[in-house]
C-alpha atoms as a PDB file:
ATOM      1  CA  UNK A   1     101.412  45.322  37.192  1.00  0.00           C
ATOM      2  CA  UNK A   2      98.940  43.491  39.271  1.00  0.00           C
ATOM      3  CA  UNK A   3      97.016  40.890  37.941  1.00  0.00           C
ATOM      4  CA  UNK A   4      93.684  39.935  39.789  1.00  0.00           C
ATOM      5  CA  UNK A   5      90.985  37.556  39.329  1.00  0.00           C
ATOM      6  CA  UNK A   6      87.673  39.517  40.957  1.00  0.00           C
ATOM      7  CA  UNK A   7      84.005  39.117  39.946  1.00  0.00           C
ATOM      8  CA  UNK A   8      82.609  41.921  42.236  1.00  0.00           C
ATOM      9  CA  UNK A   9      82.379  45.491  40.413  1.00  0.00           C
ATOM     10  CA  UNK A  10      82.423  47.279  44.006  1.00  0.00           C
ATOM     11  CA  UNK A  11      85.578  45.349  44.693  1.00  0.00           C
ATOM     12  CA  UNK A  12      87.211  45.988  41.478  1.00  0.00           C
ATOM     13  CA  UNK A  13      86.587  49.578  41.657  1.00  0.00           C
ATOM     14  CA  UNK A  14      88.463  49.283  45.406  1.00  0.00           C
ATOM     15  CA  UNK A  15      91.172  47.610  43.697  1.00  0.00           C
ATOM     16  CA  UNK A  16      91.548  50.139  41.030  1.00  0.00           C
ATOM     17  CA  UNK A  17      92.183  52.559  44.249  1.00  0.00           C
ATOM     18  CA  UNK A  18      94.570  51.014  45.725  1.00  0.00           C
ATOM     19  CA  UNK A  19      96.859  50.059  42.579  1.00  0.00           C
ATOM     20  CA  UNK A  20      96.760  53.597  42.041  1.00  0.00           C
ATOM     21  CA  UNK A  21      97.968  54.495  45.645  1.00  0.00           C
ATOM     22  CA  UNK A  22     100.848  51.474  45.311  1.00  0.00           C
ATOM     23  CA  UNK A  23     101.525  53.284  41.913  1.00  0.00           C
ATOM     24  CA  UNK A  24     101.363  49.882  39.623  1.00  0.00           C
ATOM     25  CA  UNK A  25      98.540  49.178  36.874  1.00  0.00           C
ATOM     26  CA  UNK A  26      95.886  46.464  37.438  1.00  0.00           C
ATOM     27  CA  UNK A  27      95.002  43.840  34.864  1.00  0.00           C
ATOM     28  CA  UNK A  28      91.455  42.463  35.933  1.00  0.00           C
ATOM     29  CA  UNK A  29      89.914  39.022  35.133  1.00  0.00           C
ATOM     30  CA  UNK A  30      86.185  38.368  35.715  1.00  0.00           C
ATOM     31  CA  UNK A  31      87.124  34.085  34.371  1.00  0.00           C
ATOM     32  CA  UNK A  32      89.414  32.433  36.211  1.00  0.00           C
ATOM     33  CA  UNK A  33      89.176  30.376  32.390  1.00  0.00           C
ATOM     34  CA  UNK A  34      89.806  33.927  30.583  1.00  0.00           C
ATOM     35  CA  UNK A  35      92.755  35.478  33.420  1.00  0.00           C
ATOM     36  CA  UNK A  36      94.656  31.425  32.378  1.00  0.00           C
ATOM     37  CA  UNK A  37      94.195  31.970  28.647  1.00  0.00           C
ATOM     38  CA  UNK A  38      96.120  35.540  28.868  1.00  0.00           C
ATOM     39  CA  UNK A  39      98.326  34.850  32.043  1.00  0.00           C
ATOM     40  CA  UNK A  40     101.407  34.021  29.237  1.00  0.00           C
ATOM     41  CA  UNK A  41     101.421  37.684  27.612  1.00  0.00           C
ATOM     42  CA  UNK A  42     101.153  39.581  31.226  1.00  0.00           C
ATOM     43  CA  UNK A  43     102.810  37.409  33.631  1.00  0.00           C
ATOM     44  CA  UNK A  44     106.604  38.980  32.489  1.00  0.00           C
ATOM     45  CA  UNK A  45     105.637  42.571  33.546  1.00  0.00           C
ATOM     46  CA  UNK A  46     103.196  41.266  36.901  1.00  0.00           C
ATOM     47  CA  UNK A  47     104.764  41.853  40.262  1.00  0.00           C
ATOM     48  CA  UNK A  48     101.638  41.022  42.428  1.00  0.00           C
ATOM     49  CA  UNK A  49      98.409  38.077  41.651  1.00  0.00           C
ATOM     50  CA  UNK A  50      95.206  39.003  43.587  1.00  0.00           C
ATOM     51  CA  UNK A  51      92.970  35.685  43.711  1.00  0.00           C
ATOM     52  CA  UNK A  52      89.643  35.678  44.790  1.00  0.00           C
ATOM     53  CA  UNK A  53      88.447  31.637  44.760  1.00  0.00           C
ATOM     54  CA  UNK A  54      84.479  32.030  44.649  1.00  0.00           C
ATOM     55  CA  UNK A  55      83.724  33.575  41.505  1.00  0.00           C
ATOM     56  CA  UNK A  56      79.633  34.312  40.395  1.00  0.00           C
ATOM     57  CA  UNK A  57      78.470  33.918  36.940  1.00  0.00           C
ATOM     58  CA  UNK A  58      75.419  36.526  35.932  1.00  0.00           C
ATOM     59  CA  UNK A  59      72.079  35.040  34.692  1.00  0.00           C
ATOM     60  CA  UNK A  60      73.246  33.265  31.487  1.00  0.00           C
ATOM     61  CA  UNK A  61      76.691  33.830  31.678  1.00  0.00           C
ATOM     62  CA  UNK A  62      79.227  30.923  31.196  1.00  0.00           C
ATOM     63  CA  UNK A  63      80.905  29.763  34.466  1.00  0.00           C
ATOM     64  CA  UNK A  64      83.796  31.599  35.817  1.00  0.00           C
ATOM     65  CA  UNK A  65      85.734  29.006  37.286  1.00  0.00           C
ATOM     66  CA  UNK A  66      87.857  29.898  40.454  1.00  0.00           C
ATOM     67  CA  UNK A  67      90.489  30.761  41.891  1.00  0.00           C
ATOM     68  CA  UNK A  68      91.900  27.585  42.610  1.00  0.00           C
ATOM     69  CA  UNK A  69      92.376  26.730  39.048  1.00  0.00           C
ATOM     70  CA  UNK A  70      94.479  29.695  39.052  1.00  0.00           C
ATOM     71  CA  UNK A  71      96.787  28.965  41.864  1.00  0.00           C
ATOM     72  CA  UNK A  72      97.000  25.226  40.379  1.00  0.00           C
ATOM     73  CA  UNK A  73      98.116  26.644  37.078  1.00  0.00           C
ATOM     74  CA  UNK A  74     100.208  29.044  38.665  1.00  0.00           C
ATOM     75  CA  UNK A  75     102.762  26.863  40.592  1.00  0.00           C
ATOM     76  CA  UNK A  76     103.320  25.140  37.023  1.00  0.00           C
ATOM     77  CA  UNK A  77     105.129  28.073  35.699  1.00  0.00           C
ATOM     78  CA  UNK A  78     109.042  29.038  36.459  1.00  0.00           C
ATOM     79  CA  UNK A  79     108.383  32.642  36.909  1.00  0.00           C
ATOM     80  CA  UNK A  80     107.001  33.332  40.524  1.00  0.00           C
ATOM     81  CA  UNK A  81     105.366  36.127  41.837  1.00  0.00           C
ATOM     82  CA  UNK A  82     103.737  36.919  44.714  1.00  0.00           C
ATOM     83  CA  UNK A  83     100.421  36.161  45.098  1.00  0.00           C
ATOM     84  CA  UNK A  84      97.434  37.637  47.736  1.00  0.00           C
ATOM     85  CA  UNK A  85      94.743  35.510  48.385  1.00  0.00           C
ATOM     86  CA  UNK A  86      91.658  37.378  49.037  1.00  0.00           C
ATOM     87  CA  UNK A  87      88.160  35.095  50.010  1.00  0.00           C
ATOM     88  CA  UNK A  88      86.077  33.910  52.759  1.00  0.00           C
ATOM     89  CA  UNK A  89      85.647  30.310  51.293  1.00  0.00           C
ATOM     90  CA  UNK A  90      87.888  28.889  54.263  1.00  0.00           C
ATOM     91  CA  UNK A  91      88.248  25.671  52.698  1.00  0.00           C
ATOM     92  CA  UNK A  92      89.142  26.574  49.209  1.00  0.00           C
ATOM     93  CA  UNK A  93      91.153  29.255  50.695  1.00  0.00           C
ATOM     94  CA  UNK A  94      93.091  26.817  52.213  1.00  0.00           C
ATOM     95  CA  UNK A  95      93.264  24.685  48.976  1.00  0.00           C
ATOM     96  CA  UNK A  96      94.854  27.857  47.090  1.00  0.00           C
ATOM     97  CA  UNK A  97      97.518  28.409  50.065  1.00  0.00           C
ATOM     98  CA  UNK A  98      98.182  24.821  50.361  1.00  0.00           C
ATOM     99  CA  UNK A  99      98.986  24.665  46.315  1.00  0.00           C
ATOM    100  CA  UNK A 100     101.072  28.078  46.703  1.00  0.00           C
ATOM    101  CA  UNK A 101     103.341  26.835  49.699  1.00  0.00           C
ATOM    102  CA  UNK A 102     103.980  23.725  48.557  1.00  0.00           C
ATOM    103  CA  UNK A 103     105.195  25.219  45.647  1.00  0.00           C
ATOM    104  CA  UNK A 104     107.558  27.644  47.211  1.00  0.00           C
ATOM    105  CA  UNK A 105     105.713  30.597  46.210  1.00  0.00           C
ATOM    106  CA  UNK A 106     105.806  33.650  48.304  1.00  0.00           C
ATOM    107  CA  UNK A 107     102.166  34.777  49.305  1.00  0.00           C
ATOM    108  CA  UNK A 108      99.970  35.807  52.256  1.00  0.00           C
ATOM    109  CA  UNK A 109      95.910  35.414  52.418  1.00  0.00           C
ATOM    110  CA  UNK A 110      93.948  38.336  53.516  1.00  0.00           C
ATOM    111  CA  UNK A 111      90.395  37.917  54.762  1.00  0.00           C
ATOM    112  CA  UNK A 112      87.280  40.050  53.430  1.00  0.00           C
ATOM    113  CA  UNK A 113      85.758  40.984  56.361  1.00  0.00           C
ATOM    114  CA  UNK A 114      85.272  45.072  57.199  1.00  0.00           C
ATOM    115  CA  UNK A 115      84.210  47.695  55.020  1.00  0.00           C
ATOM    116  CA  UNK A 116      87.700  49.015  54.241  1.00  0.00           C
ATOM    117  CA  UNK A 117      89.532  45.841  53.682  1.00  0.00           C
ATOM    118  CA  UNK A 118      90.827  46.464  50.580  1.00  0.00           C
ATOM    119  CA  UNK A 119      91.924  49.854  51.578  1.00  0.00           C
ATOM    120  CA  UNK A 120      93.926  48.238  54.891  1.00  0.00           C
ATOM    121  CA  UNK A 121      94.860  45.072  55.073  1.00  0.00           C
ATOM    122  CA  UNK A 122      95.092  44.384  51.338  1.00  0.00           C
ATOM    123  CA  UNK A 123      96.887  47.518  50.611  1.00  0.00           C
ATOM    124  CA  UNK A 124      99.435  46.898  53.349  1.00  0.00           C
ATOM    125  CA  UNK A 125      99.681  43.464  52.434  1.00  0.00           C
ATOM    126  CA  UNK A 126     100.490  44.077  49.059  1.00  0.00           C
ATOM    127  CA  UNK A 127     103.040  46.662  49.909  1.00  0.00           C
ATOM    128  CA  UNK A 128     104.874  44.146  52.240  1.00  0.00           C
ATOM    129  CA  UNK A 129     104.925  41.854  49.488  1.00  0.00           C
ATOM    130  CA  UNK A 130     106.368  44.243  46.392  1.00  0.00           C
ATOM    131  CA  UNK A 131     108.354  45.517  48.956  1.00  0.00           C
ATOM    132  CA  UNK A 132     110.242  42.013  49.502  1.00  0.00           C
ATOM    133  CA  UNK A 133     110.692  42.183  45.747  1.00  0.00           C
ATOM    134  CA  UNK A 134     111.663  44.830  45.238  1.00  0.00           C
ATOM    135  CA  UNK A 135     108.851  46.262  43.608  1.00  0.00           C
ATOM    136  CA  UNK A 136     107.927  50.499  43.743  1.00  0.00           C
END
């Protein structure tokens, strides 16, 4: 299962794609607040995180919080898993890697920039990673 924190419906749709083609379901989080609150009952079956940081509240919508929170939180927990970082917010970015390495977690940060990221260098980041795993 991959579990990803992603406020863009375009994106999400992307995602649904590609977690298709890598054959695993997708668990999506809009709240960085709501993806920490249910992290405990579907972190046991996850083998891949997808973190975006910068995360946009609609008109009157509560914040979302980010996805630093979630990395933070993350390298709490016992049960590792590896993790793709996916913004452009270089210094956050950084932040979330930082947290993750430090940590001993095994991730790799993948920039959004192209129209077929998410198709190329997501997707074969994220089969490197469940690959090393020894995920399907």
């Amino acid at each position: 299962m991959l579990l990803l924190l992603e406020d863009d419906a375009e994106r999400t749709t992307r995602f649904r794609v590609a977690a298709a083609r890598l054959r695993i379901e997708l668990r999506v989080w809009r709240s960085a607040f709501e993806m920490l609150a249910e992290l405990p009952a579907h972190l046991p079956r996850a083998t891949l995180i997808g973190l975006d940081h910068d995360l946009i509240s609609e008109p009157g919508e509560p914040d979302l919080g980010d996805g630093l929170m979630v990395a933070r939180h993350l390298v709490t927990l016992a049960e590792k898993r590896p993790v793709i970082i996916h913004t452009s917010n270089t210094l956050r970015g950084d932040s979330m890697e930082g947290e993750l390495q430090l940590a001993g977690w095994d991730y790799c940060r993948i920039l959004p920039i192209g129209d077929d990221w998410i198709e190329v260098d997501w997707y074969r980041a994220a089969k490197r990673l469940l690959r090393r795993k020894g995920s399907p």
